[in-house]
Protein backbone atom coordinates (compact mmCIF):
# COMPACT_ATOMS: atom_id res chain seq x y z
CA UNK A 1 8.60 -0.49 26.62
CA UNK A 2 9.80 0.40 23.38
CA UNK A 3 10.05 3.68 21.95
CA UNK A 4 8.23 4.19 18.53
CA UNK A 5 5.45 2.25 16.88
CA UNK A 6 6.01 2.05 13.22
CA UNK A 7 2.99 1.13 10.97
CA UNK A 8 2.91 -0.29 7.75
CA UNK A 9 -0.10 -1.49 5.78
CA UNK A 10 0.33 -3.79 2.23
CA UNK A 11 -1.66 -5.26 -0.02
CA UNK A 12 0.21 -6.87 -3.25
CA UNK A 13 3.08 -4.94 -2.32
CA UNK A 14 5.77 -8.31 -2.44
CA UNK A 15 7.61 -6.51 -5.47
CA UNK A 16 8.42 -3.80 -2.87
CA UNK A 17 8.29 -5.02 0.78
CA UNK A 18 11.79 -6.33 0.68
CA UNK A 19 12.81 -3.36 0.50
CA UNK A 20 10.58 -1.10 2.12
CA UNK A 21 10.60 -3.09 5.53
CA UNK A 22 14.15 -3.33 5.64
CA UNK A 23 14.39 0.19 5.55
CA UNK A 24 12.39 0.00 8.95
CA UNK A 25 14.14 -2.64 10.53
CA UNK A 26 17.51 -1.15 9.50
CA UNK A 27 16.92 1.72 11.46
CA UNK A 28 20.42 2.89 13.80
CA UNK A 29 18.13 3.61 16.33
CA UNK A 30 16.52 0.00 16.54
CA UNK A 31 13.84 0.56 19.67
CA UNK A 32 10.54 0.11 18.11
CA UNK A 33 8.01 -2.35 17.52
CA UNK A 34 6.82 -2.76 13.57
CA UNK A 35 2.86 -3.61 12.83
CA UNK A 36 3.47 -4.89 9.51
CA UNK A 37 -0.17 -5.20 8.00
CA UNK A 38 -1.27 -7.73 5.10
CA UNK A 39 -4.54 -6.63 3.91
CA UNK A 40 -5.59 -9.87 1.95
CA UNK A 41 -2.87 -9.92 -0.43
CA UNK A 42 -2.25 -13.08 -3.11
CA UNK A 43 0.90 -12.04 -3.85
CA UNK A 44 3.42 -13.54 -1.26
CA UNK A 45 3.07 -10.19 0.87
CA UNK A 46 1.55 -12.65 3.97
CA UNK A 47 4.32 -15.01 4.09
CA UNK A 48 6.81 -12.17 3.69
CA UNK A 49 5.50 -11.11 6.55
CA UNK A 50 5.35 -14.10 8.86
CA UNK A 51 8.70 -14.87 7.65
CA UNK A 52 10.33 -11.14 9.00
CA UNK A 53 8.26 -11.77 12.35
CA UNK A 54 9.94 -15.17 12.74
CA UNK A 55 13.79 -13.67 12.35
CA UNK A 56 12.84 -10.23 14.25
CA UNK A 57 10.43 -10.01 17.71
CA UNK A 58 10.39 -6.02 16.59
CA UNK A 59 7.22 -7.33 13.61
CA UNK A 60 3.86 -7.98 14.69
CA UNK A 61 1.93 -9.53 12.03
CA UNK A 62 -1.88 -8.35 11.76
CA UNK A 63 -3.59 -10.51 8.89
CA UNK A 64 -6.83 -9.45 7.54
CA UNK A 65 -8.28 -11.61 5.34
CA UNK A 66 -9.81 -7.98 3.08
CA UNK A 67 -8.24 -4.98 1.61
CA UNK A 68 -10.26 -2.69 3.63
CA UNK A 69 -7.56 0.25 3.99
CA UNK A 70 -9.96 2.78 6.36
CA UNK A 71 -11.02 -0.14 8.81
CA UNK A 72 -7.60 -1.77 8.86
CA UNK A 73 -5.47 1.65 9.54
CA UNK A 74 -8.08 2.79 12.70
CA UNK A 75 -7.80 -1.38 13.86
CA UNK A 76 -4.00 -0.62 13.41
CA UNK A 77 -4.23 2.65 15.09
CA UNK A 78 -6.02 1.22 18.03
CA UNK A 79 -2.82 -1.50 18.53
CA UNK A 80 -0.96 1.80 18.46
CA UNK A 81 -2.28 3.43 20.89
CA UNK A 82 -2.49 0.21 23.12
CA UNK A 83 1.30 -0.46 22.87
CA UNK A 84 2.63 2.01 25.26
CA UNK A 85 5.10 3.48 23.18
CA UNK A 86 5.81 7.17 23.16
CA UNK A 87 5.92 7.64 19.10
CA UNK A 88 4.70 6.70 16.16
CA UNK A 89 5.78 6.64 12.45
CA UNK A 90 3.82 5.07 9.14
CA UNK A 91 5.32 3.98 6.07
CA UNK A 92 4.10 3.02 2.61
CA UNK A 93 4.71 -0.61 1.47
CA UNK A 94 6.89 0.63 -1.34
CA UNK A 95 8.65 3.05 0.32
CA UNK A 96 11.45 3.56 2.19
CA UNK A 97 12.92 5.34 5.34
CA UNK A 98 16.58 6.54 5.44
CA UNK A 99 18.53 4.65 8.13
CA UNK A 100 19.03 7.82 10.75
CA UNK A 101 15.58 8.83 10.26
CA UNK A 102 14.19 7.41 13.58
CA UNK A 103 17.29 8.55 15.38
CA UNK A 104 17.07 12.10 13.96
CA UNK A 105 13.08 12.14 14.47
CA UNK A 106 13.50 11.41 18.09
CA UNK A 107 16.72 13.71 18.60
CA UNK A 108 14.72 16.36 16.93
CA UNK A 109 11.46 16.03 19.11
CA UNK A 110 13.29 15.93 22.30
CA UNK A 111 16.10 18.78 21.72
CA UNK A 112 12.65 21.07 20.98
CA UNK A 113 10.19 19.30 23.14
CA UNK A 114 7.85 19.57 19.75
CA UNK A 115 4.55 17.16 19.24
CA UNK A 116 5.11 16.85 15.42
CA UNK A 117 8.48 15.96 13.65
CA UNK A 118 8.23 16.79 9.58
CA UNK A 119 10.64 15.74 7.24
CA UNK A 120 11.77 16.03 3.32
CA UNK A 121 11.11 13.40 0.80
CA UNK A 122 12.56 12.16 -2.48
CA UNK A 123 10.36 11.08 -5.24
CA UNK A 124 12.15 8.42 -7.64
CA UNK A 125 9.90 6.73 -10.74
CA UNK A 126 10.91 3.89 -12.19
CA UNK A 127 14.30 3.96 -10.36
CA UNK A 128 14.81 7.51 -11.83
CA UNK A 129 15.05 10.32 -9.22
CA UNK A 130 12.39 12.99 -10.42
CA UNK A 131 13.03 15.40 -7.30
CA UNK A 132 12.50 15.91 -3.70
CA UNK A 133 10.29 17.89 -1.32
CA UNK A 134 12.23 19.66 1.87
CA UNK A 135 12.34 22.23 4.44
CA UNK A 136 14.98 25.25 4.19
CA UNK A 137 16.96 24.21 7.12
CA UNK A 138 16.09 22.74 10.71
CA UNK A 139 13.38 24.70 12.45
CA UNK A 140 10.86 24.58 15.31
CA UNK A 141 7.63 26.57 14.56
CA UNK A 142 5.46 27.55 17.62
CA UNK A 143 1.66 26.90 17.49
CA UNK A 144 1.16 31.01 18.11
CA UNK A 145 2.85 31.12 14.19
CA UNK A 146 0.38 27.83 12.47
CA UNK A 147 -1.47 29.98 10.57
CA UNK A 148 1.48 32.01 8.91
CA UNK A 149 3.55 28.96 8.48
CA UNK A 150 0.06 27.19 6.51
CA UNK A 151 0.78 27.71 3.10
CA UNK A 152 4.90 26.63 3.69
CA UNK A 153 3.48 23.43 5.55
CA UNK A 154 0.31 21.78 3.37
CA UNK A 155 2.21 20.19 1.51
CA UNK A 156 4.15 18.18 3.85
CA UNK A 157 0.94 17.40 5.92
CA UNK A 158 -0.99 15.84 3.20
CA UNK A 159 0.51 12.31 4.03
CA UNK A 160 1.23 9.80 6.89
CA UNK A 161 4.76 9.44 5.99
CA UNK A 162 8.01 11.57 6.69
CA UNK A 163 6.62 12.23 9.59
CA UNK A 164 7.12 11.29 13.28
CA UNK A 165 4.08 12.09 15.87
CA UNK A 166 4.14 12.13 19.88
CA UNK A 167 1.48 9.99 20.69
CA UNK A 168 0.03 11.75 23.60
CA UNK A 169 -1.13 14.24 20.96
CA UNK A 170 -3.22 11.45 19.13
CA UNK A 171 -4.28 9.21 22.65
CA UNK A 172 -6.36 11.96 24.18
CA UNK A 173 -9.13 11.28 22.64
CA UNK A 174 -8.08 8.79 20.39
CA UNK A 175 -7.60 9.92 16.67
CA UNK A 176 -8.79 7.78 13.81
CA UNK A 177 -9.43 8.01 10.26
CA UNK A 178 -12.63 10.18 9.51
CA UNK A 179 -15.44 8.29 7.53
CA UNK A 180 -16.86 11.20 6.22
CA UNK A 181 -14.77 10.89 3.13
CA UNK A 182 -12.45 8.38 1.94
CA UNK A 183 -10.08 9.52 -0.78
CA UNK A 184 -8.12 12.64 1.33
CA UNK A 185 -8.69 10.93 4.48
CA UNK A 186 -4.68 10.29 5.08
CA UNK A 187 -5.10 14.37 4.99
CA UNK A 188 -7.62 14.88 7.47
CA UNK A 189 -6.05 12.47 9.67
CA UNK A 190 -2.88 14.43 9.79
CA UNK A 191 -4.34 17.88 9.84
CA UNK A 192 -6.29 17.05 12.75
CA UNK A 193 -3.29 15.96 14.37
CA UNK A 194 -1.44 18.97 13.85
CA UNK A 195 -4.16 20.80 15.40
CA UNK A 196 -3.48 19.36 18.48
CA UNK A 197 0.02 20.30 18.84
CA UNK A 198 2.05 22.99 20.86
CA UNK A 199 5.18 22.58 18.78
CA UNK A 200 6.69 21.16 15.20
CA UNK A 201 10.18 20.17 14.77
CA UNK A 202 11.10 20.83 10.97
CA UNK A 203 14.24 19.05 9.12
CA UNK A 204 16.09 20.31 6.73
CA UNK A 205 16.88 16.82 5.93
CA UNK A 206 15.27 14.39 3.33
CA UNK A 207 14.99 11.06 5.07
CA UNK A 208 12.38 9.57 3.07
CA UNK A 209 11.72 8.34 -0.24
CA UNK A 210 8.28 7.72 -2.24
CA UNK A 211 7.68 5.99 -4.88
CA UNK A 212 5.89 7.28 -7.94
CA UNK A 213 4.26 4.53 -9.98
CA UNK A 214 0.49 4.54 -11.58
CA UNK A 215 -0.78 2.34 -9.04
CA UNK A 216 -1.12 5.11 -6.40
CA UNK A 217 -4.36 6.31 -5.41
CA UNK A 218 -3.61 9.47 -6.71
CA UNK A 219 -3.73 8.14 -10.66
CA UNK A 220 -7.63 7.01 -9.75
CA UNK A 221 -10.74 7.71 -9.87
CA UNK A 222 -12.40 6.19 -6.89
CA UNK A 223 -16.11 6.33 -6.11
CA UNK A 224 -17.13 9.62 -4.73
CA UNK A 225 -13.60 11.37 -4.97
CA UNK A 226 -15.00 14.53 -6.31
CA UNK A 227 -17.61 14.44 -3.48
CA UNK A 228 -14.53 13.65 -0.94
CA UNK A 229 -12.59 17.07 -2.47
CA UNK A 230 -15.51 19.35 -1.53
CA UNK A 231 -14.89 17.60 1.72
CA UNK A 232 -12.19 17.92 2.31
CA UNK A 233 -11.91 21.35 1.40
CA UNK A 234 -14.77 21.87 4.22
CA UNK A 235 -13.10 20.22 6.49
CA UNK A 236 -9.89 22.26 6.30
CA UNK A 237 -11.22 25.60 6.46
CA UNK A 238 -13.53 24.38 9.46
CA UNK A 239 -10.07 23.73 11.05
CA UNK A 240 -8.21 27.00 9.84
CA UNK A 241 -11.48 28.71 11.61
CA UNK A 242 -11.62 26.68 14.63
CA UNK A 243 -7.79 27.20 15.37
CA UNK A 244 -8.14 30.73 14.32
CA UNK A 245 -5.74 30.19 11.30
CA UNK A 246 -8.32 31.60 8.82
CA UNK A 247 -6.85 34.61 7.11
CA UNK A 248 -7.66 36.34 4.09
CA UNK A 249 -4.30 34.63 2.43
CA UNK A 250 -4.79 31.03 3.91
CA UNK A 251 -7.96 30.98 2.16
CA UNK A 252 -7.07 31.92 -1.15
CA UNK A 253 -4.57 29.26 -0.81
CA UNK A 254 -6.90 26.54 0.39
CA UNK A 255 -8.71 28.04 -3.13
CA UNK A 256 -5.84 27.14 -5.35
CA UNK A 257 -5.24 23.83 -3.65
CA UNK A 258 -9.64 23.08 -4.07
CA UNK A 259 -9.59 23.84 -8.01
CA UNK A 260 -6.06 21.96 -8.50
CA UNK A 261 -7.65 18.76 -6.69
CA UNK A 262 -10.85 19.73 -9.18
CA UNK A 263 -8.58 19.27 -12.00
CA UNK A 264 -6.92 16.34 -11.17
CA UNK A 265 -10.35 14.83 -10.75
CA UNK A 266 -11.55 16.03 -13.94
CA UNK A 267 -8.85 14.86 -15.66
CA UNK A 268 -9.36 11.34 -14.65
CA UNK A 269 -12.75 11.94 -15.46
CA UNK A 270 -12.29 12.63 -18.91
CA UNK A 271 -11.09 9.04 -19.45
CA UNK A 272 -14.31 7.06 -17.69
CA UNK A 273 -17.45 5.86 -19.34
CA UNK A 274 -19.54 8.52 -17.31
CA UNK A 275 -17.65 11.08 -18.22
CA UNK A 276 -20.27 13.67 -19.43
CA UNK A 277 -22.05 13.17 -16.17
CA UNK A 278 -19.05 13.49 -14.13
CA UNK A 279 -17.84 16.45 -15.17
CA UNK A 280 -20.76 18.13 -15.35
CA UNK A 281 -20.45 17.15 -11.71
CA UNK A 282 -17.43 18.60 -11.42
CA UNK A 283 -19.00 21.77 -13.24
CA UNK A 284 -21.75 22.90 -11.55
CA UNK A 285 -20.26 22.30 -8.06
CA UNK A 286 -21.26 25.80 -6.16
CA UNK A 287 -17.88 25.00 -4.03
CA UNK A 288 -16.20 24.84 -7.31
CA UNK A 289 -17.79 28.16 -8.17
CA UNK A 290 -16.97 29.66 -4.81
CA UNK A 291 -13.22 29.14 -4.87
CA UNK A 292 -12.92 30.40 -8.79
CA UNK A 293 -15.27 33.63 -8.05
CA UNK A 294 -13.20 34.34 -4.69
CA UNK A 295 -9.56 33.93 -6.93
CA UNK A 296 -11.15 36.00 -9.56
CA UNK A 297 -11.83 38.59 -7.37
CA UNK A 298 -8.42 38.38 -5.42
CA UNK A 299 -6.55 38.34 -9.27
CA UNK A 300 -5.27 35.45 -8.05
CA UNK A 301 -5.25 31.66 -9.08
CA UNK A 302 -4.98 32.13 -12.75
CA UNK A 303 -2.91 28.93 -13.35
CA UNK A 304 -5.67 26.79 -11.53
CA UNK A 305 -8.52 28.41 -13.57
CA UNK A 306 -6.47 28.36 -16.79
CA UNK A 307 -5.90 24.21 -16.37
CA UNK A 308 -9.82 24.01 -15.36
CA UNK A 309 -10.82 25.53 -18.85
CA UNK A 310 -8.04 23.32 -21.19
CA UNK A 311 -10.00 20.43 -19.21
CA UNK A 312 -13.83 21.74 -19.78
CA UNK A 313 -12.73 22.32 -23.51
CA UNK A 314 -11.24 18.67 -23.87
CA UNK A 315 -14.37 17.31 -22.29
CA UNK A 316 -16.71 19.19 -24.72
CA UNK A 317 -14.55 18.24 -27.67
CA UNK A 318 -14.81 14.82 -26.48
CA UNK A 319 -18.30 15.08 -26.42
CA UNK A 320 -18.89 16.09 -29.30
CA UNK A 321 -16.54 13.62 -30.76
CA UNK A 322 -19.02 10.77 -29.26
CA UNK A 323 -21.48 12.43 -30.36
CA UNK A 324 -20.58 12.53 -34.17
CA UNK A 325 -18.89 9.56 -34.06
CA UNK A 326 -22.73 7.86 -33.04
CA UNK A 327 -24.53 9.74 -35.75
């Protein structure tokens, strides 16, 4: 049976799949079976795919006929967890995995008998390197040290990628996507699997590399995304309680990370039709209030309230551009 499942999904991603799969199927350590996922793309993404499965027995097409990115990734999660293989490892269509990073994943996870292998990342635009995201040096953190280590970790468990799980943490039960929200759901999903382990293995290493382009889900507003940051912010302090993680300094942090996500949604906000109504959303959320009262208190979080006000100001000066501009 082979070792690692790797997982990617793509929809119009032919511009990038070249390069992004090859970075899989490169690998030095080559035992693994790839799910390579079209999700109803018009693009040349399906053949692309059909034609890597017919040179390499490691791809196994799934074709979907929709881009339906929650259903497809818990369909592809249940072939995961069907496939008998020991680990599992997800990549974005238009990104790309160093070629030791499945060989240093696994060496890492069995040298510290971890359930969790984390990893740094570089972040190019355009071709242009615009910096990179990585641990201090290699480290294993204990689940008895979670909650001090928080703050340090967030930010690398906010994604699928650069990352290498044990599946017996995610089998038992089965772990799949959440559809209580939708945009922050890659977050929950990986949260809730670091819940479940004993051990991480940390690398000083970056062996990954994202893309940054305007495409990314990131740079829009979806339906309901402010409605899915209040969620999300639930969600994580329910965990941070549940695991006993919840101290006074975890949840000013989970604070600051709540009003910067309520920024970058008001932002986008400020450039939709709606926009009045959506911010004022955004505005009178008690949650909202919550998290600026309890940094105001602390002295804490001034950055996060100061880019909140620049954006209510721009929004009323907006609106009362419209407004004279109607007269």
């Amino acid at each position: 049976m082979e070792k690692t499942a790797f997982l990617t999904r793509a929809y119009n991603a032919a511009a990038y799949l070249p390069e992004s799969a090859g970075s899989v199927l490169a690998q030095t350590d080559g035992d693994f079976l790839y799910f390579l996922c079209d999700n109803g793309s018009t693009d040349g993404t399906r053949e692309h795919i059909l034609a890597l499965a017919a040179q390499d027995s490691r791809v196994v097409p799934v074709l979907l006929d929709e881009n339906s990115p929650m259903e497809s990734m818990n369909l592809l999660l249940c072939r995961v967890y069907a496939s008998g293989c020991r680990y599992f490892a997800v990549l974005d269509a238009d990104d790309t995995y160093d070629p030791g990073f499945h060989a240093e994943a696994v060496s890492a996870l069995e040298k510290t008998e971890a359930d969790l292998f984390l990893c740094g990342s570089r972040f190019v635009s355009r071709g242009d390197a615009c910096g990179e995201r990585r641990f201090a040096a290699d480290t294993a953190v204990e689940r008895a040290d979670f909650g001090a280590w928080f703050s340090q970790l967030h930010v690398f468990l906010r994604a699928y990628w650069a990352k290498l799980f044990d599946l017996r943490v995610l089998r038992d039960p089965p772990l799949l996507l959440s559809r209580e929200l939708f945009y922050g759901s890659d977050t929950v999903f990986v949260l809730d699997a670091f819940a479940r382990c004993r051990r991480l293995a940390l690398s000083g290493q970056v062996l990954h590399t994202y893309r940054m382009h305007d495409a990314s889900d990131t740079h829009h507003l979806s339906p309901g995304r402010f409605q899915d940051d209040v969620r999300q912010q639930e969600l994580t302090a329910a965990l941070l309680r549940r695991n006993g993680w919840e101290t006074r300094e975890n949840r000013l942090f989970l604070d600051r990370v709540f009003l910067n996500a309520c920024a970058d949604t008001a932002t986008l906000a400020l450039y939709e039709n709606n926009r009045d109504a959506l911010i004022a959303e955004i505005y009178s959320s008690p949650a909202l209030r919550e998290a600026w009262e309890s940094l105001e208190a602390a002295s804490a979080g001034w950055a996060e309230r100061s880019r909140l006000a620049r954006i209510a100001a721009a929004a009323r000066i907006a609106a009362e551009q419209t407004k004279g501009g109607s007269s």
